[in-house]
Protein backbone atom coordinates (compact mmCIF):
# COMPACT_ATOMS: atom_id res chain seq x y z
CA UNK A 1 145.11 -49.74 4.48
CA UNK A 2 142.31 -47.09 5.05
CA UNK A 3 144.62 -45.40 7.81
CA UNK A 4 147.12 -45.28 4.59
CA UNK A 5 144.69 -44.26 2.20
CA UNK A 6 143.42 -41.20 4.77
CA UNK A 7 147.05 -40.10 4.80
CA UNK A 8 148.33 -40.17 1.47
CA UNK A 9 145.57 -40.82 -1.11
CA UNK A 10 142.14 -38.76 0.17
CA UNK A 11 143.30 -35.34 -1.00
CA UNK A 12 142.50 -36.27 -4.78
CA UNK A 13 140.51 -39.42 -4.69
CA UNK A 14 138.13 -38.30 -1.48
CA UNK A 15 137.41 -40.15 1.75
CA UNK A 16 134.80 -42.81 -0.52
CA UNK A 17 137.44 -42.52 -3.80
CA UNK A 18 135.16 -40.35 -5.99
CA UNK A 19 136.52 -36.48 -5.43
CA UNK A 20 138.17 -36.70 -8.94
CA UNK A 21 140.76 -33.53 -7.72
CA UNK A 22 143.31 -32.86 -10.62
CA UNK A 23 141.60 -35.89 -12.80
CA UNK A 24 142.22 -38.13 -10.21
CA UNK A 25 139.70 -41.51 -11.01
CA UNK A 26 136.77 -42.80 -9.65
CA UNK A 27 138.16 -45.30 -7.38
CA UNK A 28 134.60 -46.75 -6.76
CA UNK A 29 134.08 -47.74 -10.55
CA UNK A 30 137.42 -48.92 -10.64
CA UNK A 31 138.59 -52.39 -12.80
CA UNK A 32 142.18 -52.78 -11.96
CA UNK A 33 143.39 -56.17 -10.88
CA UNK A 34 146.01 -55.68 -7.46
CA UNK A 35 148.67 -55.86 -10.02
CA UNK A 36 147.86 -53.04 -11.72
CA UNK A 37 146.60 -50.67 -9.33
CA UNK A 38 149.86 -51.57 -7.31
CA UNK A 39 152.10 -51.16 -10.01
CA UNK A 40 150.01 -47.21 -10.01
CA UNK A 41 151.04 -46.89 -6.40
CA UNK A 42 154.56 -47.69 -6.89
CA UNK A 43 155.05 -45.77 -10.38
CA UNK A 44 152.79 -43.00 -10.29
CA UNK A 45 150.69 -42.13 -13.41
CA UNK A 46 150.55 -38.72 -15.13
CA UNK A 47 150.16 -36.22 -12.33
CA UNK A 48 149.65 -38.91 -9.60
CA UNK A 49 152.99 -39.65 -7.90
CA UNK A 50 155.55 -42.50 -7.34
CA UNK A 51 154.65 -44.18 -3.30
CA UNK A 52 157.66 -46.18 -3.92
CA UNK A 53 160.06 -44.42 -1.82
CA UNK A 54 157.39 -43.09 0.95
CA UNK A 55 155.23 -46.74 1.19
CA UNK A 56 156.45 -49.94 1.87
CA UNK A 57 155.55 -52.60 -0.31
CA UNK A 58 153.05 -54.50 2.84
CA UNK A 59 151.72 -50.32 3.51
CA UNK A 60 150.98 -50.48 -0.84
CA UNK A 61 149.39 -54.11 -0.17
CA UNK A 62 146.70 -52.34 2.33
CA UNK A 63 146.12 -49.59 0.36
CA UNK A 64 145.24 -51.41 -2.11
CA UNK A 65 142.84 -53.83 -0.07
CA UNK A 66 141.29 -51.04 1.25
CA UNK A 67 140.70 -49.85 -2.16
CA UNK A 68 139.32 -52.44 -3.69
CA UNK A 69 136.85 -52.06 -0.49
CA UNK A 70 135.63 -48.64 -2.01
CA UNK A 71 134.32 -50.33 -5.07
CA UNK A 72 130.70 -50.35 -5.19
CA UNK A 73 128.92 -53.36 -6.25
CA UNK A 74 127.09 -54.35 -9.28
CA UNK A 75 124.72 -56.04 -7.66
CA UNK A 76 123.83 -53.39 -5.40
């Protein structure tokens, strides 16, 4: 996933998912379930665009993993 997210995903969100280029979000504060940030990844959202065609649906799986590994925790 982070190989993924280094290709396609750093430019706006950063290397740690906090850059915030062209109102990308904080992927370290981020809430979304797998569902929902995968259905993001698929569909796109406002300026963010569709991975559906360009990542397969295990490449959108690790992306997401690795993601989810940005967050920081609460209990930190």
């Amino acid at each position: 996933g982070r190989k993924v997210y280094e290709q396609h995903c750093v430019r706006c969100h950063g290397k740690d998912g906090t850059r915030g280029q062209f109102g990308a979000k904080n992927l370290q504060i981020s809430i979304l379930s797998d569902v929902e940030l995968q259905t993001i990844i698929r569909n796109g959202k406002r300026i963010m665009p569709s991975w559906k065609k360009k990542l397969s649906a295990e490449q959108i799986t690790l992306v997401t993993d690795y993601i989810k590994s940005l967050r920081v925790s609460v209990n930190q």
